[in-house]
C-alpha atoms as a PDB file:
ATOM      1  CA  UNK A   1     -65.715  -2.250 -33.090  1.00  0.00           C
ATOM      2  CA  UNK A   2     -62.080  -2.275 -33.260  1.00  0.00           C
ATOM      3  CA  UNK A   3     -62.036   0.269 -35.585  1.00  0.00           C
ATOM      4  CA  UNK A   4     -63.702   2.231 -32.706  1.00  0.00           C
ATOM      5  CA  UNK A   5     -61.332   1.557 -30.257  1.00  0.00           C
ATOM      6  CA  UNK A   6     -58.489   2.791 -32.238  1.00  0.00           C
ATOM      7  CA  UNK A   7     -60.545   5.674 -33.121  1.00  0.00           C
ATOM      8  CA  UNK A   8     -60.748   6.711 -29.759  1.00  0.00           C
ATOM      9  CA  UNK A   9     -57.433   7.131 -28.358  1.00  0.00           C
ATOM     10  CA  UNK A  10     -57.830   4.250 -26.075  1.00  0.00           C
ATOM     11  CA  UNK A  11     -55.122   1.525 -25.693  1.00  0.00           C
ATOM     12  CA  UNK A  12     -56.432  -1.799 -27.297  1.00  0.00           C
ATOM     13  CA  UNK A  13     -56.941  -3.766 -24.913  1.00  0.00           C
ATOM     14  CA  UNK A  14     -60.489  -5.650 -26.285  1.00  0.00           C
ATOM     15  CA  UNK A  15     -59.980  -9.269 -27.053  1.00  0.00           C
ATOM     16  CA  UNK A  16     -61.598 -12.223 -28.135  1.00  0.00           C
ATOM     17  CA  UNK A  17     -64.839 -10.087 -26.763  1.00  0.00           C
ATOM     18  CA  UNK A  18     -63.544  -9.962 -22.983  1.00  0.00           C
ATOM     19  CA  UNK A  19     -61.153  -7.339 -20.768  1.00  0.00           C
ATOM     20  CA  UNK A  20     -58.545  -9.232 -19.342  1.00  0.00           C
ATOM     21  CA  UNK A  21     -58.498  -6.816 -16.549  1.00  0.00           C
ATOM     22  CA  UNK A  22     -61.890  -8.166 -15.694  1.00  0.00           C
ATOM     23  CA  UNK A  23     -60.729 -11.633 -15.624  1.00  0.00           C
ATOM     24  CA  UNK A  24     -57.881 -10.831 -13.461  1.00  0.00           C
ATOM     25  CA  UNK A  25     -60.252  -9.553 -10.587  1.00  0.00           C
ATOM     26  CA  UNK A  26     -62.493 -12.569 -11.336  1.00  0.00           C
ATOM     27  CA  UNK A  27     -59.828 -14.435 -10.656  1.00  0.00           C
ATOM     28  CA  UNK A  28     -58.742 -12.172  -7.235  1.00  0.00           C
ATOM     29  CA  UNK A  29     -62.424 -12.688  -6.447  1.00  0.00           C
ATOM     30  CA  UNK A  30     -62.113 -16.897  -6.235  1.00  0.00           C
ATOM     31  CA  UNK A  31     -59.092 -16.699  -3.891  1.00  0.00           C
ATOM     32  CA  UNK A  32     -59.633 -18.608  -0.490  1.00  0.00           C
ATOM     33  CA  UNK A  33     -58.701 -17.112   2.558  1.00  0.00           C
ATOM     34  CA  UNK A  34     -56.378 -19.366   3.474  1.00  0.00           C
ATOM     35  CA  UNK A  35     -54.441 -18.539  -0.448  1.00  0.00           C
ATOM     36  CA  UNK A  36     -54.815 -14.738   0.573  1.00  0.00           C
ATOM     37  CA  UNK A  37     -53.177 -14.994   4.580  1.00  0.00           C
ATOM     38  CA  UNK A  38     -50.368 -17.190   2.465  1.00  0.00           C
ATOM     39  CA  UNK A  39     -50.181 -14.574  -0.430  1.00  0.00           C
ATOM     40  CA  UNK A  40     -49.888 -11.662   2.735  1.00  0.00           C
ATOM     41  CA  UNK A  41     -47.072 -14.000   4.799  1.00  0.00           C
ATOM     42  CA  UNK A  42     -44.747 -14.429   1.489  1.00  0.00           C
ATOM     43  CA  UNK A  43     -44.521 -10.829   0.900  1.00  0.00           C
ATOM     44  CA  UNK A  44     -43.905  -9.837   4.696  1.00  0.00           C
ATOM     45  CA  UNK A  45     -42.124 -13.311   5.873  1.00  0.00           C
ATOM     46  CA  UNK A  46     -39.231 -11.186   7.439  1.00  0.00           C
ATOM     47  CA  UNK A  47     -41.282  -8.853   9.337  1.00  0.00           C
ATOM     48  CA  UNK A  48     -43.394 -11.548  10.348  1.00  0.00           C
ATOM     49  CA  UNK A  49     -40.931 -13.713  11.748  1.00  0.00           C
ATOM     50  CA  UNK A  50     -39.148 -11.073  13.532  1.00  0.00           C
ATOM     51  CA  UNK A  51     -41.803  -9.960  14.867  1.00  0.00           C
ATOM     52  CA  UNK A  52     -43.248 -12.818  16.353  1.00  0.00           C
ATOM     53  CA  UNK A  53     -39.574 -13.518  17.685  1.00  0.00           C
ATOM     54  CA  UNK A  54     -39.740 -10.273  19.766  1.00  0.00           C
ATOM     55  CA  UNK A  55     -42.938 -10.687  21.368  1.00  0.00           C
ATOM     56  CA  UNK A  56     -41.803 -14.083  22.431  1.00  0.00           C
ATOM     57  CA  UNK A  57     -38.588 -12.559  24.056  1.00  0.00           C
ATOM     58  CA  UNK A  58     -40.587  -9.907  25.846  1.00  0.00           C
ATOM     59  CA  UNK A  59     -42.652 -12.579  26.844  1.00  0.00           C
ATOM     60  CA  UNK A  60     -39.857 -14.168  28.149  1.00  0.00           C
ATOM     61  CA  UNK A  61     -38.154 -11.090  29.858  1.00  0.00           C
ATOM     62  CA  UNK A  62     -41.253 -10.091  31.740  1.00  0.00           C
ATOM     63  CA  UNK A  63     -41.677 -14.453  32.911  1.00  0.00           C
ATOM     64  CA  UNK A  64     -37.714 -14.051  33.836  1.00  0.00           C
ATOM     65  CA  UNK A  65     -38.292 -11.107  35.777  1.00  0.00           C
ATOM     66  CA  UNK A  66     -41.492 -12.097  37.840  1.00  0.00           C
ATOM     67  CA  UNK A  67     -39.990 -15.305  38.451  1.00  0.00           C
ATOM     68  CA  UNK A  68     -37.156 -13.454  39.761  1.00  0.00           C
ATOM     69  CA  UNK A  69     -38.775 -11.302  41.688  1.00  0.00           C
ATOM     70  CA  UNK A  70     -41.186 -13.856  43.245  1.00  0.00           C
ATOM     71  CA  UNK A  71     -38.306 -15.774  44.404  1.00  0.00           C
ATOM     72  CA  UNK A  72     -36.489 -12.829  46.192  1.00  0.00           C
ATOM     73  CA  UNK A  73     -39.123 -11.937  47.996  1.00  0.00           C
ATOM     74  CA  UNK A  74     -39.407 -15.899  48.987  1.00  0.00           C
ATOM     75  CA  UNK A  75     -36.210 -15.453  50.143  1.00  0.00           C
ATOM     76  CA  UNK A  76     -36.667 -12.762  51.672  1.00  0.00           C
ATOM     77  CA  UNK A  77     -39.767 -13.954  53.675  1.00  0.00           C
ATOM     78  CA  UNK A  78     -37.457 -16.267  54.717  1.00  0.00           C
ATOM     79  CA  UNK A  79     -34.851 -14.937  56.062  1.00  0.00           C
ATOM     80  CA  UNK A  80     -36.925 -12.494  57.898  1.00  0.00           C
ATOM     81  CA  UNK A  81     -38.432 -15.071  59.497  1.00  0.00           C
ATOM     82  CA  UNK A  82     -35.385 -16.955  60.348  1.00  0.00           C
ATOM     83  CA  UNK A  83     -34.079 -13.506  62.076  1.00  0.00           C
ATOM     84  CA  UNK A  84     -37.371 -13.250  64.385  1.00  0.00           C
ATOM     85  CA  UNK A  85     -37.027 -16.673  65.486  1.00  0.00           C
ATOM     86  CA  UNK A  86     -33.682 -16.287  66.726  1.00  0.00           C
ATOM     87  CA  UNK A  87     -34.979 -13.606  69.321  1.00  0.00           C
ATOM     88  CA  UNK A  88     -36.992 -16.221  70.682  1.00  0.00           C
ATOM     89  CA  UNK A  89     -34.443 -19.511  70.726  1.00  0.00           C
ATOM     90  CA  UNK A  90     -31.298 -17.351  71.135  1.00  0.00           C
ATOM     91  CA  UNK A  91     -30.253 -15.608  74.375  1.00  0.00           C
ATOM     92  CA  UNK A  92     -27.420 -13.902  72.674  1.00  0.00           C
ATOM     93  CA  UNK A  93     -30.076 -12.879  70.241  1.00  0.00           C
ATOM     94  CA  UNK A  94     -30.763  -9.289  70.817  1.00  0.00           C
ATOM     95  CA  UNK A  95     -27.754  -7.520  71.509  1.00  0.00           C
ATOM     96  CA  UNK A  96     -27.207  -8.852  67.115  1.00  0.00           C
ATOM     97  CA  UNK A  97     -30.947  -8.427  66.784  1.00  0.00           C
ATOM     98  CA  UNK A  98     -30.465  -4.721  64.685  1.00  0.00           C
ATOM     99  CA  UNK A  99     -27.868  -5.968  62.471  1.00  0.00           C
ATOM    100  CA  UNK A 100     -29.505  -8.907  61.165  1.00  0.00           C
ATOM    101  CA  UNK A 101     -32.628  -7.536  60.702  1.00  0.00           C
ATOM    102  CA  UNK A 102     -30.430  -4.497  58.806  1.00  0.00           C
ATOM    103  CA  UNK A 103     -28.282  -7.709  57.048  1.00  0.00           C
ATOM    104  CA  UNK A 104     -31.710  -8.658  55.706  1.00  0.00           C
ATOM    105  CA  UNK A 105     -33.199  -5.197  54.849  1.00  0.00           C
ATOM    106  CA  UNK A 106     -29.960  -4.593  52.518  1.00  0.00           C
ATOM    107  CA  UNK A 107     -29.664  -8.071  50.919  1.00  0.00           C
ATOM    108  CA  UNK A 108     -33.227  -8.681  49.878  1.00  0.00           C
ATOM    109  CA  UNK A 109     -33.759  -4.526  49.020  1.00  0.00           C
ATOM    110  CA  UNK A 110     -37.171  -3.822  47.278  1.00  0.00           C
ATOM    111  CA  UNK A 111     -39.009  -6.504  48.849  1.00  0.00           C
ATOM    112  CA  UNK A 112     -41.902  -6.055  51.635  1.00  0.00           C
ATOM    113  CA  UNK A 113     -39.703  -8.371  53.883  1.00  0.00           C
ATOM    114  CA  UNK A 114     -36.906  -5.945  53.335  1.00  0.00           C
ATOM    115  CA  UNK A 115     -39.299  -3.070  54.249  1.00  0.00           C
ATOM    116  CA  UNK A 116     -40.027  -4.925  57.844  1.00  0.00           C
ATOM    117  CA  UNK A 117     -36.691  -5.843  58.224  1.00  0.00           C
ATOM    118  CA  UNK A 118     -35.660  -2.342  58.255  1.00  0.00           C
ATOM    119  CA  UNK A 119     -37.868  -1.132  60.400  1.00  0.00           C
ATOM    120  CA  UNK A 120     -37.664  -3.383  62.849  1.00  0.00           C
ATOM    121  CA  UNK A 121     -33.953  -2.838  62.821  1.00  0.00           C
ATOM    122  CA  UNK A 122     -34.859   0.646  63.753  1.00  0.00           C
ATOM    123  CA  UNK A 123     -37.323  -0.220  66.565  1.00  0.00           C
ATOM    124  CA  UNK A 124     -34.614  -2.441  67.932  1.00  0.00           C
ATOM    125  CA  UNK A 125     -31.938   0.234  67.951  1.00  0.00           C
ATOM    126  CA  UNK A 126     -34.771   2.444  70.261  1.00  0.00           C
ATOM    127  CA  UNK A 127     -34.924  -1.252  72.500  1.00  0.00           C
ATOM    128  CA  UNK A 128     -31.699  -1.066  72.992  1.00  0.00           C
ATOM    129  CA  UNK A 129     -31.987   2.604  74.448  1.00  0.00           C
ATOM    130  CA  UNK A 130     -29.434   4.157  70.685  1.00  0.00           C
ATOM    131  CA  UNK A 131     -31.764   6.349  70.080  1.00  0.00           C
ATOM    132  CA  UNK A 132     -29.799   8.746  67.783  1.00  0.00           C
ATOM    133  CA  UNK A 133     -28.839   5.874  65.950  1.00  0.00           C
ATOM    134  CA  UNK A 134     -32.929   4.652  65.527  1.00  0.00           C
ATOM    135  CA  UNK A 135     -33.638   8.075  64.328  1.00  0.00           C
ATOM    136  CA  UNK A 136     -31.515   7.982  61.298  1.00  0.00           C
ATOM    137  CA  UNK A 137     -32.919   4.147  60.733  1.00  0.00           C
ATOM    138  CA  UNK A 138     -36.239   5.581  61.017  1.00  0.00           C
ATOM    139  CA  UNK A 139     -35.233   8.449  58.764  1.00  0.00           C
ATOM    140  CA  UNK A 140     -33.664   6.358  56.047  1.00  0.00           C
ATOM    141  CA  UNK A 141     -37.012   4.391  55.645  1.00  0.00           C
ATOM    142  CA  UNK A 142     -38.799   7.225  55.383  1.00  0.00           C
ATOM    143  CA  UNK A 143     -36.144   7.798  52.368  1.00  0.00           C
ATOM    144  CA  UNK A 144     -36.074   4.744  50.953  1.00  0.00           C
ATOM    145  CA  UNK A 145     -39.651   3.753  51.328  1.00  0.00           C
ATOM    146  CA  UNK A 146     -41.897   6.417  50.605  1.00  0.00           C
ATOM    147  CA  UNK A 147     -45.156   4.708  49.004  1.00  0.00           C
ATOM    148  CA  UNK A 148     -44.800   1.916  51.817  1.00  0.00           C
ATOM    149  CA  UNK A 149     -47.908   1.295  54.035  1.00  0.00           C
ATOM    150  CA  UNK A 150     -45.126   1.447  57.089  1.00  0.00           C
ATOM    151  CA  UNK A 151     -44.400   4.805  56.600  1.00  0.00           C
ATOM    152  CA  UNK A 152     -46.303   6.226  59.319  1.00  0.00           C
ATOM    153  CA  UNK A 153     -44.979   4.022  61.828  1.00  0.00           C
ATOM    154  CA  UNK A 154     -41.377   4.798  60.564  1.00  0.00           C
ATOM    155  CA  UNK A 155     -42.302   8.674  60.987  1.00  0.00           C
ATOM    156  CA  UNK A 156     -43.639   7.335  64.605  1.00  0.00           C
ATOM    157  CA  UNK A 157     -40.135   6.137  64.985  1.00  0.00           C
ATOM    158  CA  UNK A 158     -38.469   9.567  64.183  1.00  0.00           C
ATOM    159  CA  UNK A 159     -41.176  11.438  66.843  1.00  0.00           C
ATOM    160  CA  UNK A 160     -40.329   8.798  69.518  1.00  0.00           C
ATOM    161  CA  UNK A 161     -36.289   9.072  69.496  1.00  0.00           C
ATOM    162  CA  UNK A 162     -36.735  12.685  69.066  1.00  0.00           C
ATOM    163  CA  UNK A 163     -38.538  12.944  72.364  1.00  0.00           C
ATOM    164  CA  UNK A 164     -36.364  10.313  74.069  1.00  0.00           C
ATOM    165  CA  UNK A 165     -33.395  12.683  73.209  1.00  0.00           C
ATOM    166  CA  UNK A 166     -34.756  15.232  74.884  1.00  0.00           C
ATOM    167  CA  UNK A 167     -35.253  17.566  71.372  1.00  0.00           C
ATOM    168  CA  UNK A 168     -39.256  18.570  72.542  1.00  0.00           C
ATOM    169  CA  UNK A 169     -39.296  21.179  69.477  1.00  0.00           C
ATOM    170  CA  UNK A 170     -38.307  19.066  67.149  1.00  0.00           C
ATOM    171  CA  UNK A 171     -40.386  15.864  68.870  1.00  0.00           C
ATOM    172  CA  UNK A 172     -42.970  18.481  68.953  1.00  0.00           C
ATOM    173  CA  UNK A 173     -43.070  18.947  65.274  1.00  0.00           C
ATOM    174  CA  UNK A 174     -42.835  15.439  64.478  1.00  0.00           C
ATOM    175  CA  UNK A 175     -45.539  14.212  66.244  1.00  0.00           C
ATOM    176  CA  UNK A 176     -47.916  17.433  65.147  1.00  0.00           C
ATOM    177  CA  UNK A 177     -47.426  16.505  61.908  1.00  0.00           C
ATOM    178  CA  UNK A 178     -48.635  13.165  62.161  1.00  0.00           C
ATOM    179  CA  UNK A 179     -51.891  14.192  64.313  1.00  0.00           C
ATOM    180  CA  UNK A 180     -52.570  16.618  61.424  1.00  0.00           C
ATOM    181  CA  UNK A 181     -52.543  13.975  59.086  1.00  0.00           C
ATOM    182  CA  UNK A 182     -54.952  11.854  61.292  1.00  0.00           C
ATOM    183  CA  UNK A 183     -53.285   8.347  60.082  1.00  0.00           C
ATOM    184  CA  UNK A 184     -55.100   4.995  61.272  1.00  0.00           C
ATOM    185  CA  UNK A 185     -55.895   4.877  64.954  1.00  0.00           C
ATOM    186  CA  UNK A 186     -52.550   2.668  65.142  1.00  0.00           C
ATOM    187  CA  UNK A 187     -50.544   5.688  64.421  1.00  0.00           C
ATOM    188  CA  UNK A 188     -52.315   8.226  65.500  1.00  0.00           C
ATOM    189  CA  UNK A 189     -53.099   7.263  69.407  1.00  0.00           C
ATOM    190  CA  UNK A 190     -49.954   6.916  69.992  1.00  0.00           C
ATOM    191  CA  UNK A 191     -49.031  10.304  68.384  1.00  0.00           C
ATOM    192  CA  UNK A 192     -51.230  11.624  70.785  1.00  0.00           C
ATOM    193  CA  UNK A 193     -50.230  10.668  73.427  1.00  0.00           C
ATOM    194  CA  UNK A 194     -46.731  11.231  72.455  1.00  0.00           C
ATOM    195  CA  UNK A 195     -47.505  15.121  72.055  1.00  0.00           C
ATOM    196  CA  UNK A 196     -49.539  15.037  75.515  1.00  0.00           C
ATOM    197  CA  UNK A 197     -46.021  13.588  76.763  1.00  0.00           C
ATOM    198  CA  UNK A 198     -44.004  16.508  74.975  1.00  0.00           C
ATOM    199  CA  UNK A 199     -46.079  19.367  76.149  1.00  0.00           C
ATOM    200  CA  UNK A 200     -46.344  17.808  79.662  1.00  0.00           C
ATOM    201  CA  UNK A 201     -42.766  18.442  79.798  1.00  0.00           C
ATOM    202  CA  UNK A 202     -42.618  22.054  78.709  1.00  0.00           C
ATOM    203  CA  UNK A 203     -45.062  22.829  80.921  1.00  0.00           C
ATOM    204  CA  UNK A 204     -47.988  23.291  78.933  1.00  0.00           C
ATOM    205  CA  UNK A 205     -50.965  21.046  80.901  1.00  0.00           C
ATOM    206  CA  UNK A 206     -53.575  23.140  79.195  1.00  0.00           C
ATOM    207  CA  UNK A 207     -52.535  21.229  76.027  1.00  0.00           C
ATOM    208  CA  UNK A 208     -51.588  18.039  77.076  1.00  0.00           C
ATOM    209  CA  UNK A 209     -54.374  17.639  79.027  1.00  0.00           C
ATOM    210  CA  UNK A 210     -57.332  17.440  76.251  1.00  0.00           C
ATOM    211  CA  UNK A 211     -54.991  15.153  74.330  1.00  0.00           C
ATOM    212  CA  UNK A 212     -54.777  12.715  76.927  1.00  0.00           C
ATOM    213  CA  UNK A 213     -58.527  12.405  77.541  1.00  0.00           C
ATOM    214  CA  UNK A 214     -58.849  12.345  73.474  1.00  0.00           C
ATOM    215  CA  UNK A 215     -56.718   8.964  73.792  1.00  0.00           C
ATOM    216  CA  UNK A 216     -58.270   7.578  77.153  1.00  0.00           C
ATOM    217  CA  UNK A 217     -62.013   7.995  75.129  1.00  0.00           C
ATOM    218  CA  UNK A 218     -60.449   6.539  71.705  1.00  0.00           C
ATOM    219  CA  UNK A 219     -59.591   3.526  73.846  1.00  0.00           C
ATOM    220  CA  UNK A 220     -60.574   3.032  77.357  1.00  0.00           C
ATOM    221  CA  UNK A 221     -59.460  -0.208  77.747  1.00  0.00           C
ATOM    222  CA  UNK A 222     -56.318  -0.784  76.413  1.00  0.00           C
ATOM    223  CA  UNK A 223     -52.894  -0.006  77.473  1.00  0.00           C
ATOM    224  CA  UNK A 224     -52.430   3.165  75.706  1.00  0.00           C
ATOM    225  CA  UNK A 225     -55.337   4.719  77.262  1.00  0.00           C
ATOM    226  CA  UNK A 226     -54.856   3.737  80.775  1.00  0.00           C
ATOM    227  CA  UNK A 227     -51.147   5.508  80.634  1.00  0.00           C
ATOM    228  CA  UNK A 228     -53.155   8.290  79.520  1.00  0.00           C
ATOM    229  CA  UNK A 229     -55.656   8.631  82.351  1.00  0.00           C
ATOM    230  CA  UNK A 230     -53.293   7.835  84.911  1.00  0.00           C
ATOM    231  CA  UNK A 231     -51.184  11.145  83.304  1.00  0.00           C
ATOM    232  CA  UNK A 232     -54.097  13.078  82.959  1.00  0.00           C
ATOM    233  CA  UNK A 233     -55.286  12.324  86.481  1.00  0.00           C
ATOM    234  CA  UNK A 234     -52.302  13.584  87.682  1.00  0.00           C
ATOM    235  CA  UNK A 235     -52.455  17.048  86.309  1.00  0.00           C
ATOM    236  CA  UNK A 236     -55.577  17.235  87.162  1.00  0.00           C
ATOM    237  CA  UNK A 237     -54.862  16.783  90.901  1.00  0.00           C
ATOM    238  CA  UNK A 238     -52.311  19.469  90.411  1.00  0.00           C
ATOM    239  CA  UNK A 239     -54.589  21.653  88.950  1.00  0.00           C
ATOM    240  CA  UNK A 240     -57.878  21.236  89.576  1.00  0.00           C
ATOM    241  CA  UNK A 241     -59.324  23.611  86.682  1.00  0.00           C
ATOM    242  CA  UNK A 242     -57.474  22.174  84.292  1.00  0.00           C
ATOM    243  CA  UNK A 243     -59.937  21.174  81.407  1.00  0.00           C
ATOM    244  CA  UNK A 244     -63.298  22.759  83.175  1.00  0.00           C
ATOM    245  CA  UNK A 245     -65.174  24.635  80.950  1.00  0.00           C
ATOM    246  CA  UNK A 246     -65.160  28.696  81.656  1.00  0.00           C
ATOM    247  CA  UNK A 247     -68.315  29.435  83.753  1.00  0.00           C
ATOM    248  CA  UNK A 248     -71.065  31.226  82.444  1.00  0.00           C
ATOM    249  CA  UNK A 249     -71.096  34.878  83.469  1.00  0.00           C
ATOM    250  CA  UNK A 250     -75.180  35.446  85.196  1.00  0.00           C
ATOM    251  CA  UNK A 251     -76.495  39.156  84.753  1.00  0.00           C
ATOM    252  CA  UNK A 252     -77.937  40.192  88.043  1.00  0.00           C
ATOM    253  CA  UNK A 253     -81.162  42.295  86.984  1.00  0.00           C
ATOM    254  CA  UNK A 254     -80.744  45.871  88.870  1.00  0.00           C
ATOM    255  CA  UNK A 255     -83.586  45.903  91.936  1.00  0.00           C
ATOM    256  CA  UNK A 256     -86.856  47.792  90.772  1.00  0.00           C
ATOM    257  CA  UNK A 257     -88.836  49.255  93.123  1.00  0.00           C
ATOM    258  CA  UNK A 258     -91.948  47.812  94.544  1.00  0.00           C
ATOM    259  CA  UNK A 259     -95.151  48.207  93.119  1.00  0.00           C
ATOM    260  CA  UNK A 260     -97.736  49.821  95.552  1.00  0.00           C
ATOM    261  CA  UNK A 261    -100.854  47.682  96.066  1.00  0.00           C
ATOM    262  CA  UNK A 262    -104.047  48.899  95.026  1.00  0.00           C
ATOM    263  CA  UNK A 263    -106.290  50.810  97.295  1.00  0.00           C
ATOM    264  CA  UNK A 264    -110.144  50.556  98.079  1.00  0.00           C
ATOM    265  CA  UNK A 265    -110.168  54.459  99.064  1.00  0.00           C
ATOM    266  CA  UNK A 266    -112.562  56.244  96.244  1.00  0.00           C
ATOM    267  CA  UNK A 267    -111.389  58.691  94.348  1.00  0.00           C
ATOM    268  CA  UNK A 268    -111.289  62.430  95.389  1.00  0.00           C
ATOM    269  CA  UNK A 269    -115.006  63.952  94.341  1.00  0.00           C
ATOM    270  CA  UNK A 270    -114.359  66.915  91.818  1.00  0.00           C
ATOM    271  CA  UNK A 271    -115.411  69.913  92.391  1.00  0.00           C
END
């Protein structure tokens, strides 16, 4: 047999009957798992352990930065609140009310607290009759805060000092754009209404008129919608056919003549 081997070219690698080759995988074959995960660690230790060192960093990080964030927007809450209260205990209160709630809006920026606090900076600014100045508060939500479930109220904001500066094009615009939109009722009654107001004062009842009975049926019995039947009672005793429907145009049939009645006289005899 080992003359064959040699014979053949092949490297001699037959011993005492067996392939060592065969024994090695025999051997493979009988390793544990545990032996194998150990054999796998020792010959990537480094990437292991650097590896498992950055996820626990990350992990870190991302607990470092929620805990963060959490925290702000405590304070936040906070401070908000502390602002709101002050209206109520302090008499001096709201002649500072817009610059707190701005103080608050700046210092605790990215938080929902500081999206309230700036807007009801803004709204205070229109309480306090500035309304140029609440229109660029308004505006610089609307900037700041686009994705923010108070963005329609902001752009409410904008329509309202628009109007109450006497701009009726632009207030015009503002407040059509929001009606288009149809936002929540909370929005868009008021934007109604607000656009009744507008074209009431460029002397346009035919279209302030259906607006105002659109908010007086949306709600009949709140505050909003008695303003707006009290307005639109008032054109309508100024013009009494505002808002009647066109009357239907009746065809008078032409007169035919009368039909003569039968007669019992017989018929002429032919000759």
């Amino acid at each position: 047999s080992q003359r064959f081997w040699r014979s053949s070219g092949l490297p001699f690698i037959f011993q005492n009957g067996t392939f060592p080759t065969l024994n090695m995988e025999s051997n493979v074959a009988k390793l544990t798992t545990t032996e194998k995960f150990y054999g796998w660690f020792q010959f990537y230790q480094k990437q292991a352990i650097w590896g498992t060192a950055a996820i626990l960093i990350a992990g870190l990080v991302i607990y470092f930065v929620i805990w963060r964030k959490n925290e702000k927007e405590t304070h936040a809450g906070v401070a908000l609140s502390q602002v709101a209260a002050s209206r109520l205990t302090s008499p001096g209160a709201p002649a500072n009310l817009a610059e707190a709630y701005l103080k608050v809006a700046n210092s605790y920026f990215g938080t929902r607290s500081a999206e309230r606090a700036l807007l009801l900076s803004a709204g205070a600014l229109f309480d306090e009759g500035k309304f140029s100045e609440a229109q660029e508060r308004f505006q610089r939500f609307t900037r700041q805060y686009r994705g923010s479930p108070y963005l329609n109220e902001a752009q409410l904001g904008v329509a309202a000092s628009l109007e109450a500066q006497g701009k009726l094009e632009d207030a015009t615009m503002a407040y059509k754009s929001l009606v288009d939109r149809r936002p929540a009722d909370n929005v868009l009654l008021p934007a109604k209404a607000g656009l009744a107001r507008v074209y009431e004062r460029q002397h346009k009842p035919e279209l302030a008129y259906p607006l105002y009975e659109e908010v007086v049926r949306a709600d009949p019995y709140g505050s909003l919608g008695a303003e707006a039947g009290m307005r639109g009672a008032e054109l309508k005793a100024t013009l009494p056919n505002l808002g009647a429907a066109p009357a239907a145009s009746v065809a008078t049939a032409p007169a035919t003549a009368p039909i003569p009645a039968p007669t019992n006289s017989p018929a002429p005899a032919h000759p």
